[in-house]
C-alpha atoms as a PDB file:
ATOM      1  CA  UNK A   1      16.865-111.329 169.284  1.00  0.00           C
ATOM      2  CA  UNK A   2      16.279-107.746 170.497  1.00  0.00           C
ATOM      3  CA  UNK A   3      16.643-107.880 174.462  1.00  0.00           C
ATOM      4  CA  UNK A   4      13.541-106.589 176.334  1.00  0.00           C
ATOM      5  CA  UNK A   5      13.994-103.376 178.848  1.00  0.00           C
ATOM      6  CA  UNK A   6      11.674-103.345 181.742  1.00  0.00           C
ATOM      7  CA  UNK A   7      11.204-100.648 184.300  1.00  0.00           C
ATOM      8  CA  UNK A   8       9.261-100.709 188.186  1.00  0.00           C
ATOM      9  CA  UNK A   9       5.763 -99.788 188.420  1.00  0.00           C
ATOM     10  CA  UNK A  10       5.554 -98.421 192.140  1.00  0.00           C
ATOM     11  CA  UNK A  11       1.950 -98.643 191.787  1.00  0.00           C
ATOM     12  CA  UNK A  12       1.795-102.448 191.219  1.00  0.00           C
ATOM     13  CA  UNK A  13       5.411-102.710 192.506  1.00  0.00           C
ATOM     14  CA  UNK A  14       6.600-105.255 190.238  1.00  0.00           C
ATOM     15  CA  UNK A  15       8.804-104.615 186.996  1.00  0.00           C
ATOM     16  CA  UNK A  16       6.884-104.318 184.042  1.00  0.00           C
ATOM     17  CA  UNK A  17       8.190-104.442 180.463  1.00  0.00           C
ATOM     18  CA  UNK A  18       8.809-101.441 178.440  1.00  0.00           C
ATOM     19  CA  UNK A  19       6.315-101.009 175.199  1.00  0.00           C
ATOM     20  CA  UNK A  20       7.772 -98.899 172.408  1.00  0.00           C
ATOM     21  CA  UNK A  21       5.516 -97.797 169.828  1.00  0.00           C
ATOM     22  CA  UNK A  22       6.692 -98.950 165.940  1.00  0.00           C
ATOM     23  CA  UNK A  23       6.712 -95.035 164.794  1.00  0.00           C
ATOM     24  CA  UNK A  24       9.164 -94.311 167.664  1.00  0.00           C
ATOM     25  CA  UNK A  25      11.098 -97.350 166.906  1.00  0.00           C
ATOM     26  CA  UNK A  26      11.402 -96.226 163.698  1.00  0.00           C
ATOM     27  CA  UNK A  27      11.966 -92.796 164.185  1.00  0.00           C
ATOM     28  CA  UNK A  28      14.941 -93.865 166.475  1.00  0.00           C
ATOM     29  CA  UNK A  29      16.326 -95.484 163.485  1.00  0.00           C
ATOM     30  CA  UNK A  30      16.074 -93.143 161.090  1.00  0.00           C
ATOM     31  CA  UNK A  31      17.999 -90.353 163.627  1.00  0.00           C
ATOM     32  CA  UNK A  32      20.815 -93.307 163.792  1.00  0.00           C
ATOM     33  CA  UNK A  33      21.203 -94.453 160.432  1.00  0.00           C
ATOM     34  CA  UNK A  34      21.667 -90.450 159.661  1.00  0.00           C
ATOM     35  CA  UNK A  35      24.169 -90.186 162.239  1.00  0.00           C
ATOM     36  CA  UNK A  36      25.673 -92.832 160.715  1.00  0.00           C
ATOM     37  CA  UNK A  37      25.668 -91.850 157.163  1.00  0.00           C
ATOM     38  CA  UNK A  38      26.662 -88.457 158.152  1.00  0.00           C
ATOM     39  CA  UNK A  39      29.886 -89.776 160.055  1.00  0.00           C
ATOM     40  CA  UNK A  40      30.642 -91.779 157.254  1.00  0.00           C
ATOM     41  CA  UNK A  41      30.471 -88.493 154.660  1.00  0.00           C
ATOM     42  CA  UNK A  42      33.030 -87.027 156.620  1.00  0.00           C
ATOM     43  CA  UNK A  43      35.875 -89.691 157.226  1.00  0.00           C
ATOM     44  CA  UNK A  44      35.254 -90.277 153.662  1.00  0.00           C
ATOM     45  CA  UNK A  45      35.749 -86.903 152.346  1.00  0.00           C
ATOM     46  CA  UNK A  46      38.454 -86.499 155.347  1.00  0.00           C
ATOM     47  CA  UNK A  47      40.399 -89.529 154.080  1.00  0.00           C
ATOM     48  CA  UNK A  48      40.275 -88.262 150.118  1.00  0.00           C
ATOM     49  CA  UNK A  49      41.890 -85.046 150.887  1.00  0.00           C
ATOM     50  CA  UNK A  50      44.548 -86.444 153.052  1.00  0.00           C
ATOM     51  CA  UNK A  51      45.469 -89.873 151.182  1.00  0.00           C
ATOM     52  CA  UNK A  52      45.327 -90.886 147.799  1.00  0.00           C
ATOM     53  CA  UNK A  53      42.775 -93.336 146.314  1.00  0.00           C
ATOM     54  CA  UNK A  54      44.987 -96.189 144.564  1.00  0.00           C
ATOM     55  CA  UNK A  55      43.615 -94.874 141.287  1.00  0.00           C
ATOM     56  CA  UNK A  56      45.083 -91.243 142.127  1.00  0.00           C
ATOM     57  CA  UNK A  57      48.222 -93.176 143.076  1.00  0.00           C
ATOM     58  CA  UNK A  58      48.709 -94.596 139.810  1.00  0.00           C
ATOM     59  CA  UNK A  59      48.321 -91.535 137.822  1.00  0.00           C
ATOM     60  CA  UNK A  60      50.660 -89.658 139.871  1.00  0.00           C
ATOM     61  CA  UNK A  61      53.179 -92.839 139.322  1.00  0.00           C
ATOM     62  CA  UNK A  62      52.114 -92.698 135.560  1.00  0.00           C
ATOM     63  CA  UNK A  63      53.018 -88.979 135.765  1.00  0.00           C
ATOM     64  CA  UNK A  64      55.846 -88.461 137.699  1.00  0.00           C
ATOM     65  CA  UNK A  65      57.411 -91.669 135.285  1.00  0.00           C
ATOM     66  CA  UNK A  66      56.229 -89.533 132.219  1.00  0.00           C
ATOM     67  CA  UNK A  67      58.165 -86.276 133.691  1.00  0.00           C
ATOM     68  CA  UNK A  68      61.469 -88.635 134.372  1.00  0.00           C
ATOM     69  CA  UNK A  69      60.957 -89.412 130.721  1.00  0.00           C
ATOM     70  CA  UNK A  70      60.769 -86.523 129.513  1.00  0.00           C
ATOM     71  CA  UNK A  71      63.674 -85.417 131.371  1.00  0.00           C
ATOM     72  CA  UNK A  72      65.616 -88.082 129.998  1.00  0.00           C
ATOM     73  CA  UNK A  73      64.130 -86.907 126.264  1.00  0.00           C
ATOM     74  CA  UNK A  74      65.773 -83.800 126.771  1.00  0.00           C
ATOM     75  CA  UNK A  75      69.116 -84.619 127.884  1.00  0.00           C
ATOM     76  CA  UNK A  76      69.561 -86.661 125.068  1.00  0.00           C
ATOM     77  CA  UNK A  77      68.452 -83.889 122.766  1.00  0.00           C
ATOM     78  CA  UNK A  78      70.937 -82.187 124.691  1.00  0.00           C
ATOM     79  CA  UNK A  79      73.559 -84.139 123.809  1.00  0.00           C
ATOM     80  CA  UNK A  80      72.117 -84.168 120.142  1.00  0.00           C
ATOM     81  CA  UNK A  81      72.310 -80.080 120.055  1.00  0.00           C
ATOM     82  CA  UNK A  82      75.571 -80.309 120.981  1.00  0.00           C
ATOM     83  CA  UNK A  83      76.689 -82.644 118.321  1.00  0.00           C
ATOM     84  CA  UNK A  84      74.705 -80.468 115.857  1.00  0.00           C
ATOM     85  CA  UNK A  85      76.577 -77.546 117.017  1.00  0.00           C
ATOM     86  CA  UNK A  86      79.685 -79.582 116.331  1.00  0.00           C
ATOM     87  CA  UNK A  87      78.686 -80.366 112.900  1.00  0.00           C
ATOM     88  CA  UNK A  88      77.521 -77.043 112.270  1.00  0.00           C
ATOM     89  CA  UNK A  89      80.960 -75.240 113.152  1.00  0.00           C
ATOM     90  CA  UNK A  90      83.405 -78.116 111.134  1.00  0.00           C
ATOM     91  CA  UNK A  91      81.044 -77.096 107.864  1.00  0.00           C
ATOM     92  CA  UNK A  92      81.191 -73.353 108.186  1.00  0.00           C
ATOM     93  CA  UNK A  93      84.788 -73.433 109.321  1.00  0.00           C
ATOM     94  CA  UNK A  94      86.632 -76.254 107.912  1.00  0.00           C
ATOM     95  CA  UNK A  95      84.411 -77.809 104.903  1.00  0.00           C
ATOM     96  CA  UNK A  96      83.678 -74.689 103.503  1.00  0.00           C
ATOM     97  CA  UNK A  97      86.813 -72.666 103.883  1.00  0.00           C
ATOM     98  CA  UNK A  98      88.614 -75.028 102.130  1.00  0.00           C
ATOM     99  CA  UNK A  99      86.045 -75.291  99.082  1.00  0.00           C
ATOM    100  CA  UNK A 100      86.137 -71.462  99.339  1.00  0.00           C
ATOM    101  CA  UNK A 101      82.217 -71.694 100.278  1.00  0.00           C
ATOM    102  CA  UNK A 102      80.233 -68.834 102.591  1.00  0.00           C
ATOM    103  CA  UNK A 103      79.422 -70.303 105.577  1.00  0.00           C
ATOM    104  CA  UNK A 104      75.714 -70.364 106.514  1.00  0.00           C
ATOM    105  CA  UNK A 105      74.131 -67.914 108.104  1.00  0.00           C
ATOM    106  CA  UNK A 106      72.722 -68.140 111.329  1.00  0.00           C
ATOM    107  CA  UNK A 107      69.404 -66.851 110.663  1.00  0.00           C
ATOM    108  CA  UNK A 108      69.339 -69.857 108.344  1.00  0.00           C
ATOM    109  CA  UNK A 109      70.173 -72.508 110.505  1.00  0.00           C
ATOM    110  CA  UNK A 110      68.220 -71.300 113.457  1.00  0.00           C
ATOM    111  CA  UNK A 111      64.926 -70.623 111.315  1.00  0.00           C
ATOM    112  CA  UNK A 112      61.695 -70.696 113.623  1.00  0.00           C
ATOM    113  CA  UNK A 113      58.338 -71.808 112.010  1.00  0.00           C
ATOM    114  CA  UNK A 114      55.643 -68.970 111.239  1.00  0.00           C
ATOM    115  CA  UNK A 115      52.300 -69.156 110.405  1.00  0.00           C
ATOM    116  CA  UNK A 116      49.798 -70.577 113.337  1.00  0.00           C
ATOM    117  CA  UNK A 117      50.685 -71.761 116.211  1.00  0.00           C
ATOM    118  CA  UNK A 118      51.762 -75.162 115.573  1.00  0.00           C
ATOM    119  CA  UNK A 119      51.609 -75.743 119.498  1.00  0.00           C
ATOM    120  CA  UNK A 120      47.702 -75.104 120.142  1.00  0.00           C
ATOM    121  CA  UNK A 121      46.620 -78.643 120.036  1.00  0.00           C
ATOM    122  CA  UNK A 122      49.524 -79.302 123.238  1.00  0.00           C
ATOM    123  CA  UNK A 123      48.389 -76.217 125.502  1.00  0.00           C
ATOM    124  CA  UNK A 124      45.612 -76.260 127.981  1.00  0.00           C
ATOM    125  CA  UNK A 125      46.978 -79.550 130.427  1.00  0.00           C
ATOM    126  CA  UNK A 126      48.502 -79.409 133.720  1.00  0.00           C
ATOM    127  CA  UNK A 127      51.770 -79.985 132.111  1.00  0.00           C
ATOM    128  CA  UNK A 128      51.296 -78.313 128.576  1.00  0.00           C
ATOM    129  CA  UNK A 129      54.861 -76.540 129.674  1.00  0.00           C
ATOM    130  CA  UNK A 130      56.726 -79.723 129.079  1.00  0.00           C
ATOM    131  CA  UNK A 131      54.688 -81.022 126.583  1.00  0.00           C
ATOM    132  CA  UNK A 132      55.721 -77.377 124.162  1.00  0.00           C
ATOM    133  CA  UNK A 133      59.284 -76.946 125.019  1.00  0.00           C
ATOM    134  CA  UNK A 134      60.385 -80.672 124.854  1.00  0.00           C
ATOM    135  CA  UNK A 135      58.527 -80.496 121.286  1.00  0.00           C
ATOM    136  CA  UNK A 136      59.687 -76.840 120.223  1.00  0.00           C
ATOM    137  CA  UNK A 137      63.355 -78.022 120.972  1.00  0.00           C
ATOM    138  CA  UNK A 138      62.650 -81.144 118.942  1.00  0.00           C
ATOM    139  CA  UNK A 139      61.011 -79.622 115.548  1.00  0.00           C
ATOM    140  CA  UNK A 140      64.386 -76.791 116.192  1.00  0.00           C
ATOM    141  CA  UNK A 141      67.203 -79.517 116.233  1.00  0.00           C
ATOM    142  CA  UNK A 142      64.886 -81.511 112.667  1.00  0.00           C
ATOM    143  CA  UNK A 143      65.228 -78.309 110.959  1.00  0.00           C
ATOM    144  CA  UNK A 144      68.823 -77.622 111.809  1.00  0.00           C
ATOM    145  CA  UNK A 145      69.227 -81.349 110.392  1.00  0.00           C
ATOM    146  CA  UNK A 146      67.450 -80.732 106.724  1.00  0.00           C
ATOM    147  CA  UNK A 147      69.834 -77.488 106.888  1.00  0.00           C
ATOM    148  CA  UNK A 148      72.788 -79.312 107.690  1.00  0.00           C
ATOM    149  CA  UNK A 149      71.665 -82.368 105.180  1.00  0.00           C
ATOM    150  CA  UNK A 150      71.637 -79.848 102.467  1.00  0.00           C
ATOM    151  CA  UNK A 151      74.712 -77.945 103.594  1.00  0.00           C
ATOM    152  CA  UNK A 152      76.812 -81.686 103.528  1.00  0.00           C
ATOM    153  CA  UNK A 153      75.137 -82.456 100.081  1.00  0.00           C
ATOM    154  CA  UNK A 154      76.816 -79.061  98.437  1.00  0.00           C
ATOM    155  CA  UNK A 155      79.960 -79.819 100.465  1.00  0.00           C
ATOM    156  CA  UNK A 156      80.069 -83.252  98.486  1.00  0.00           C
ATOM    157  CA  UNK A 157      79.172 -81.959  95.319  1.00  0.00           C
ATOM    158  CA  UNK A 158      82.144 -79.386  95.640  1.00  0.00           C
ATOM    159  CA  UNK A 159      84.327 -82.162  96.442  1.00  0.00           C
ATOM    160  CA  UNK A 160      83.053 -83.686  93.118  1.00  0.00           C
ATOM    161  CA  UNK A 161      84.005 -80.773  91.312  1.00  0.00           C
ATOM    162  CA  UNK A 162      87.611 -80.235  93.114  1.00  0.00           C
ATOM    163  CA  UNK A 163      89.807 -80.870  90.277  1.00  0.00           C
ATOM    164  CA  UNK A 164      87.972 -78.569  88.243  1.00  0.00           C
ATOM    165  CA  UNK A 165      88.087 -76.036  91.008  1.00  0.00           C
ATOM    166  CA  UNK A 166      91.756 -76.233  91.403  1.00  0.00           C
ATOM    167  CA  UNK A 167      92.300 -76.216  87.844  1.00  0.00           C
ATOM    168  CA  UNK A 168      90.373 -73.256  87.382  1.00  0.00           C
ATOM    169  CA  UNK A 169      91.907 -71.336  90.447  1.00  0.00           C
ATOM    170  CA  UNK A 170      94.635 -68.022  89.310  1.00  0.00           C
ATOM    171  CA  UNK A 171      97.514 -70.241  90.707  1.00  0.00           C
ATOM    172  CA  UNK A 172     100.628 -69.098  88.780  1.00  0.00           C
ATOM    173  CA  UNK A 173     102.132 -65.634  87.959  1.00  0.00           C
ATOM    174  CA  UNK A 174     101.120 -64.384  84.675  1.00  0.00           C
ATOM    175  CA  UNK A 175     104.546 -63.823  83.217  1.00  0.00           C
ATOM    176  CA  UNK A 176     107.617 -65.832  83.729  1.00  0.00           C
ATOM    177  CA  UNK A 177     109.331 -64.511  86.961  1.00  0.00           C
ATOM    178  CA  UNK A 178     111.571 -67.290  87.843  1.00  0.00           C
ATOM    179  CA  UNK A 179     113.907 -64.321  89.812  1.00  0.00           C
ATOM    180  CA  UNK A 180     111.209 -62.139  91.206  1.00  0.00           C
ATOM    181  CA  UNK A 181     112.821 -59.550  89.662  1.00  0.00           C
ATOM    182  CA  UNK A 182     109.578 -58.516  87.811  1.00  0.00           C
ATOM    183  CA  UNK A 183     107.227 -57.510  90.300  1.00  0.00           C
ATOM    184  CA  UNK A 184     107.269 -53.777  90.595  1.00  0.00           C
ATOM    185  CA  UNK A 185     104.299 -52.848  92.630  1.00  0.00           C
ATOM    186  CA  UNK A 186     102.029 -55.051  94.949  1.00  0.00           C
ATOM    187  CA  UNK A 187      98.566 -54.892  95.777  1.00  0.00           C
ATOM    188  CA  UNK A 188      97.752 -51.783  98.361  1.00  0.00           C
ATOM    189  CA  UNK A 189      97.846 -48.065  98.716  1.00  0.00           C
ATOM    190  CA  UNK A 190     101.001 -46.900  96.487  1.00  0.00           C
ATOM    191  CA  UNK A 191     101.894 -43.485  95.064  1.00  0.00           C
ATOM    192  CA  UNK A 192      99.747 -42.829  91.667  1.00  0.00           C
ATOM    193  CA  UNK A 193     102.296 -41.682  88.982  1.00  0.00           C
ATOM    194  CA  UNK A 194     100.616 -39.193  87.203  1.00  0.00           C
ATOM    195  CA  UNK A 195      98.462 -37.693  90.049  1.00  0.00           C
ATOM    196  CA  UNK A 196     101.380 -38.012  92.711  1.00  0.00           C
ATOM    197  CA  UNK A 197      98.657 -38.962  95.581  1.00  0.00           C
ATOM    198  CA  UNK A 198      98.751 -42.080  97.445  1.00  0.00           C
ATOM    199  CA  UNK A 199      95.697 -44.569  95.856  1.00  0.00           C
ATOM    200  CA  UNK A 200      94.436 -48.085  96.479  1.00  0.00           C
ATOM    201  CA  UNK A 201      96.036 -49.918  93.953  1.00  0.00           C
ATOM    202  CA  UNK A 202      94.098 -53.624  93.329  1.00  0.00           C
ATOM    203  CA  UNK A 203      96.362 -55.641  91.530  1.00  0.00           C
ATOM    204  CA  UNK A 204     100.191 -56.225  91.284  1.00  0.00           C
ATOM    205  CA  UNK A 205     102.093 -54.331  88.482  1.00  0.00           C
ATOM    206  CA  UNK A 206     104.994 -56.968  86.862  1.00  0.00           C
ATOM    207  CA  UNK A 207     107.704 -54.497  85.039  1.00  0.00           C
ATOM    208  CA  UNK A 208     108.868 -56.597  81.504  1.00  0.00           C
ATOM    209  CA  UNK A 209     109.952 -56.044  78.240  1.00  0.00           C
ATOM    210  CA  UNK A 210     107.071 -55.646  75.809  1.00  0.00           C
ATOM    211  CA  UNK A 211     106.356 -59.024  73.668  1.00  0.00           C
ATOM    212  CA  UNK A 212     106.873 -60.635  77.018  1.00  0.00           C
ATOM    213  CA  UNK A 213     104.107 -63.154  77.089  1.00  0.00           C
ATOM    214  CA  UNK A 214     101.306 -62.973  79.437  1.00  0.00           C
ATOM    215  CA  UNK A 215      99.682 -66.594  80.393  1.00  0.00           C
ATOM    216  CA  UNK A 216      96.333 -67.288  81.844  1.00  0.00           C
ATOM    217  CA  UNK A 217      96.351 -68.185  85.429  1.00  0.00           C
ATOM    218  CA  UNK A 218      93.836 -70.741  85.485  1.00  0.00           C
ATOM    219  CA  UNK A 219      91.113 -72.213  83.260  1.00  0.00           C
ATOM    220  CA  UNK A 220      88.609 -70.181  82.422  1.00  0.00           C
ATOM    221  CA  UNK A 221      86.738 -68.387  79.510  1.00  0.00           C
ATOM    222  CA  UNK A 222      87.026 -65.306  77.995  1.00  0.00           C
ATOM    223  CA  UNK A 223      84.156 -62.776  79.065  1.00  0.00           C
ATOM    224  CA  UNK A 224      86.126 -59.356  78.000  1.00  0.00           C
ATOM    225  CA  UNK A 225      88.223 -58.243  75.434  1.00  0.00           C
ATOM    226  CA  UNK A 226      88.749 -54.126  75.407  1.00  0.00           C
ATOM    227  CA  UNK A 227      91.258 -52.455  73.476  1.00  0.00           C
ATOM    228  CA  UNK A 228      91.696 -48.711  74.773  1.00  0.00           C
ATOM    229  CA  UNK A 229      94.274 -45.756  74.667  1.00  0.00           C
ATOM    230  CA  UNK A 230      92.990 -44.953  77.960  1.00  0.00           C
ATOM    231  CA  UNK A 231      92.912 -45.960  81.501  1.00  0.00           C
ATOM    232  CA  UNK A 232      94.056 -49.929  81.399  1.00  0.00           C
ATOM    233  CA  UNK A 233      94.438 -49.853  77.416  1.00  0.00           C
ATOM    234  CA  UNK A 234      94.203 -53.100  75.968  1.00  0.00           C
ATOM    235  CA  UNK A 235      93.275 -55.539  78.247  1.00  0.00           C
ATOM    236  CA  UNK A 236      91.630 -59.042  78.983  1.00  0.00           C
ATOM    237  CA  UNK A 237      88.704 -60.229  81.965  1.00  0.00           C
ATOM    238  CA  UNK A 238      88.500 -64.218  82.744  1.00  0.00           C
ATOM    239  CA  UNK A 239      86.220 -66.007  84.523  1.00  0.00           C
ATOM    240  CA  UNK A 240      87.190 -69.045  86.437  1.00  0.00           C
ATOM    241  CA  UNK A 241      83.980 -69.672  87.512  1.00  0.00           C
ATOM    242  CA  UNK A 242      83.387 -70.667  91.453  1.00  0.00           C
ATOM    243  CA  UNK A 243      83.265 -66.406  92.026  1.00  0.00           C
ATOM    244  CA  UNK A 244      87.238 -65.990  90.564  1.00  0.00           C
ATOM    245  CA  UNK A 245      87.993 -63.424  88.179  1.00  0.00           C
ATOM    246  CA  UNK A 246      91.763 -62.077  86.686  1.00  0.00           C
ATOM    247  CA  UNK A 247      92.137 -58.919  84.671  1.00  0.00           C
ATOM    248  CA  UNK A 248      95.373 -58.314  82.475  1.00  0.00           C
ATOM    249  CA  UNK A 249      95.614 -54.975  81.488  1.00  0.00           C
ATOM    250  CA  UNK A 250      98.066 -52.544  79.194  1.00  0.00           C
ATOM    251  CA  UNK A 251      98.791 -55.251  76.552  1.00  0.00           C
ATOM    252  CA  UNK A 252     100.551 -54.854  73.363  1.00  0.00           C
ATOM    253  CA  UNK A 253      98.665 -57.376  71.576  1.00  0.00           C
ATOM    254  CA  UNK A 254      95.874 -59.777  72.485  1.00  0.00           C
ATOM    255  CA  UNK A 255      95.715 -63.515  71.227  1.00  0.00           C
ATOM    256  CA  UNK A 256      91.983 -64.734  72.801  1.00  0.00           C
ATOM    257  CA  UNK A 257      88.772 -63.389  72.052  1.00  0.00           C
ATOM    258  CA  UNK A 258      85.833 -63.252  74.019  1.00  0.00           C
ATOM    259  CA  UNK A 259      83.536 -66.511  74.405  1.00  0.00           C
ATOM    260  CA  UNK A 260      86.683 -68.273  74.435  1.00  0.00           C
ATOM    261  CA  UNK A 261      88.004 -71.141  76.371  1.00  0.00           C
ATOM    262  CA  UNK A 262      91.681 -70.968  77.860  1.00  0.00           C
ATOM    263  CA  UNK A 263      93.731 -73.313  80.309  1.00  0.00           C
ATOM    264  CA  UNK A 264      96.374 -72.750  82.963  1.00  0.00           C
ATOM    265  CA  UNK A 265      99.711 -71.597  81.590  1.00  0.00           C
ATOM    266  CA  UNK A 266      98.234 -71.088  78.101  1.00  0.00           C
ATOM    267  CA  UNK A 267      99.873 -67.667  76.336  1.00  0.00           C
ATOM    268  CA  UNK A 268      96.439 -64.952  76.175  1.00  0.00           C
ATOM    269  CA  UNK A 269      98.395 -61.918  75.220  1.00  0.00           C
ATOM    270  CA  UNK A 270     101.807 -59.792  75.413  1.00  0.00           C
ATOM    271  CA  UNK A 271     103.542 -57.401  77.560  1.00  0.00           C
ATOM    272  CA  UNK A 272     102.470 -53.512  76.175  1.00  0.00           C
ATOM    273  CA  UNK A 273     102.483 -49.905  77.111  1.00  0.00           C
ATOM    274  CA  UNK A 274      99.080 -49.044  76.515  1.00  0.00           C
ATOM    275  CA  UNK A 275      96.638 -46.954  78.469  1.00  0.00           C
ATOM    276  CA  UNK A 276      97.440 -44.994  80.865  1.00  0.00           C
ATOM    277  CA  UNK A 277     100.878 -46.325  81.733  1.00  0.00           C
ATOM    278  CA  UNK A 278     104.343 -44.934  82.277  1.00  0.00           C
ATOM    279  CA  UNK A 279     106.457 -47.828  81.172  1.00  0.00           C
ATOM    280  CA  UNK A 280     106.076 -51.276  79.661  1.00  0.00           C
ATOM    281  CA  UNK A 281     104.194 -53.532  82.192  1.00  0.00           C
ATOM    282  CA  UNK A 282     101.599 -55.843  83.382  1.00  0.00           C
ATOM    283  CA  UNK A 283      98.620 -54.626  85.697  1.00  0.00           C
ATOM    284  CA  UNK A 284      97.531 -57.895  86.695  1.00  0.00           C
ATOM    285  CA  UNK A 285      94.635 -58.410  89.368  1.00  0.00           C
ATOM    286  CA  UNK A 286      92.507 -61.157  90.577  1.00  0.00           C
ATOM    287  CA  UNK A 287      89.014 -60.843  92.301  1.00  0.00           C
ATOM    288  CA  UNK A 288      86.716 -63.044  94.546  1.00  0.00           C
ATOM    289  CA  UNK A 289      82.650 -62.194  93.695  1.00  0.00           C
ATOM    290  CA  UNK A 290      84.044 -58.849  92.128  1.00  0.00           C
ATOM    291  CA  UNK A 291      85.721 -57.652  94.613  1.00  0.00           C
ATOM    292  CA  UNK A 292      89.974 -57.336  93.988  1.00  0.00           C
ATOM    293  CA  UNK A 293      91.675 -59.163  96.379  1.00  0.00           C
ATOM    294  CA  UNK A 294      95.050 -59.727  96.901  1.00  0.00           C
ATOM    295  CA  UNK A 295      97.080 -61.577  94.154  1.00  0.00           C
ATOM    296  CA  UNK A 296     100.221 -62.699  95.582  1.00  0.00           C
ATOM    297  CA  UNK A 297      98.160 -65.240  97.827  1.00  0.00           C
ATOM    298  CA  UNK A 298      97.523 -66.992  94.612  1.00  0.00           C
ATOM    299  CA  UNK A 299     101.235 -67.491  93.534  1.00  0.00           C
ATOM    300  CA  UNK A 300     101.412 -70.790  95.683  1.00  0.00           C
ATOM    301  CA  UNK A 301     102.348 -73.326  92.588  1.00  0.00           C
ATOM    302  CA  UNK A 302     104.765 -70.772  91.110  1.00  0.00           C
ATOM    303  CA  UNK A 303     106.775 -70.482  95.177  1.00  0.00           C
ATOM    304  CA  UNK A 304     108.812 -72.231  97.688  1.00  0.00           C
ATOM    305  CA  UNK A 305     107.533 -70.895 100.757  1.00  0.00           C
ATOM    306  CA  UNK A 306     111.236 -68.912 101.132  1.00  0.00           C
ATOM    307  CA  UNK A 307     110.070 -67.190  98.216  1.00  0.00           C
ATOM    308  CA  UNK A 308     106.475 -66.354  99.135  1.00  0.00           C
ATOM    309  CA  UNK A 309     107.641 -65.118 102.530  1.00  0.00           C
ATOM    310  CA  UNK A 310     110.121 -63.138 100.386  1.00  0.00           C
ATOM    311  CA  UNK A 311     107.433 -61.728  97.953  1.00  0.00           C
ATOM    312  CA  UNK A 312     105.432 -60.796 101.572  1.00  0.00           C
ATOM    313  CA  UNK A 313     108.303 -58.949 102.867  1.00  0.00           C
ATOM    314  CA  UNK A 314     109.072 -56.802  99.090  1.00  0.00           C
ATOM    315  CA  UNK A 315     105.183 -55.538  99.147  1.00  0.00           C
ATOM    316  CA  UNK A 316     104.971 -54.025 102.558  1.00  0.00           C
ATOM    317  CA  UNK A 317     107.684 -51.908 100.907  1.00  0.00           C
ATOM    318  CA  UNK A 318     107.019 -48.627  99.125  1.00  0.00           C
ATOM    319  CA  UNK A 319     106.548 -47.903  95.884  1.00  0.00           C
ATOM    320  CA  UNK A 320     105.046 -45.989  92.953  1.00  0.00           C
ATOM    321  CA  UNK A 321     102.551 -47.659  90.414  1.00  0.00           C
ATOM    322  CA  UNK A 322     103.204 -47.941  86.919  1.00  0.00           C
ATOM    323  CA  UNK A 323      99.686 -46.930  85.553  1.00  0.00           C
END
């Protein structure tokens, strides 16, 4: 119950009680409950820009958990790159080398994606930053992967096909030179007979009686036969398949013909003077995706190492061609 206010009447001199008229009581009200809503507007927009409603302070614990994650994501995709790097080095520098394989290229393995932007749909957030780089580094190390996938499956199929490769590899000297008496001039710049100039010669040049028999160095087929006066005279190109070539030139007589199939060791022609050629010899050469490359590498089932590091040490020496 409202208490009642009274005030002195000096004309009556007694205390009278104080009448309020309803439209000022209501009035009065009004001016309160404003003051009142107004103070209320301000601690409440006051206290939302200092502290954190308990909604906002689950997002931002929903968030900063979701950064920590993705933090997380990406050292472990660090640690993923850097197995992939691993991977990537042992196949281009071990796997391959020793299948005689090109390595792949880097603009292979680190292909990007073209067309539209495969992001679009991931920018436009607070943290659209995270969101692209955690999934650019992702779709990056996936490619690398089908690379590398593919890369492992040629690896294994050229492990398949090893015996066939090292059959097929020029492994042997292409006359008998038990004595390494025979070779005469080695792969290299050497003094040209006839011209008396120093050229790049590309095979090795074995000095032997003519008849001498001349034996394929590896499997292969028969993809030349030219008989010639001039240049290399009579002389035979194999292919051994997997990017190996050998070329016998200045025979006497030839024994294969072209579209034929020959092993390892297996007698292709005879030791002749034809061509352009100052004495009775083989010009024998061996090349790697047509390019001559040196053939005394390639004697390793014919040598003891003493007599490989011996060949090594007789064709840094001097000497003058024989065609």
């Amino acid at each position: 119950m409202a208490k009642k206010k009274y005030f002195f009447n000096p004309a009556s001199l007694s205390f009278e009680e104080v009448e309020r008229p309803l439209k000022k009581k209501i009035g009065r009200w009004i001016v309160i409950l404003a003051i009142a809503f107004v103070y209320g507007l301000l601690v409440l927009l006051f206290g939302y820009n200092i502290f954190d409603s308990p909604k906002e302070k689950a997002l931002k614990r929903e968030l900063a958990e979701m950064k920590f994650q993705y933090d997380v994501l990406n050292d472990r995709l660090d640690q993923v790159s850097a197995v992939l790097d691993d991977l990537q080095e042992r196949d281009d520098n071990i796997y391959r080398v020793i299948f005689e394989a090109e390595p792949i290229p880097a603009s292979v393995r680190k292909a990007g994606f073209g067309g539209v932007d495969r992001y679009a749909k991931l920018d436009g957030y607070k943290n659209s930053n995270i969101l692209i780089s955690t999934t650019k580094r992702l779709d990056q190390i996936t490619s690398q992967l089908v690379v590398q996938s593919k890369s492992y499956d040629e690896v294994y199929k050229m492990a398949l096909n090893k015996a066939d490769f090292l059959a097929a590899m020029p492994a042997i000297q292409p006359i008998n030179n038990k004595n390494l008496k025979r070779l005469s001039s080695y792969y290299g710049y050497r003094m040209d007979p006839f011209y008396k100039v120093m050229k790049f010669h590309e095979g090795v040049d074995f000095s032997a009686p003519e008849g001498t028999e001349i034996y394929a160095t590896g499997n292969g087929t028969v993809v030349k036969v030219k008989h010639s006066k001039r240049s290399y005279g009579n002389s035979i190109l194999i292919d051994h398949g997997y990017g190996y070539q050998t070329f016998y030139a200045h025979c006497k007589k030839i024994l294969v013909k072209k579209g034929q199939k020959v092993k390892r060791g297996q007698v292709i022609a005879t030791v002749g003077n034809t061509g352009k050629s100052t004495a009775p010899h083989l010009h024998y050469e061996v090349r790697k995706n047509g390019k001559a490359i040196n053939p005394i590498n390639f004697f390793f089932n014919d040598l003891t190492p003493e007599e490989y590091e011996q060949i090594l040490q007789l064709s840094a020496m001097p000497a003058q061609t024989l065609d």
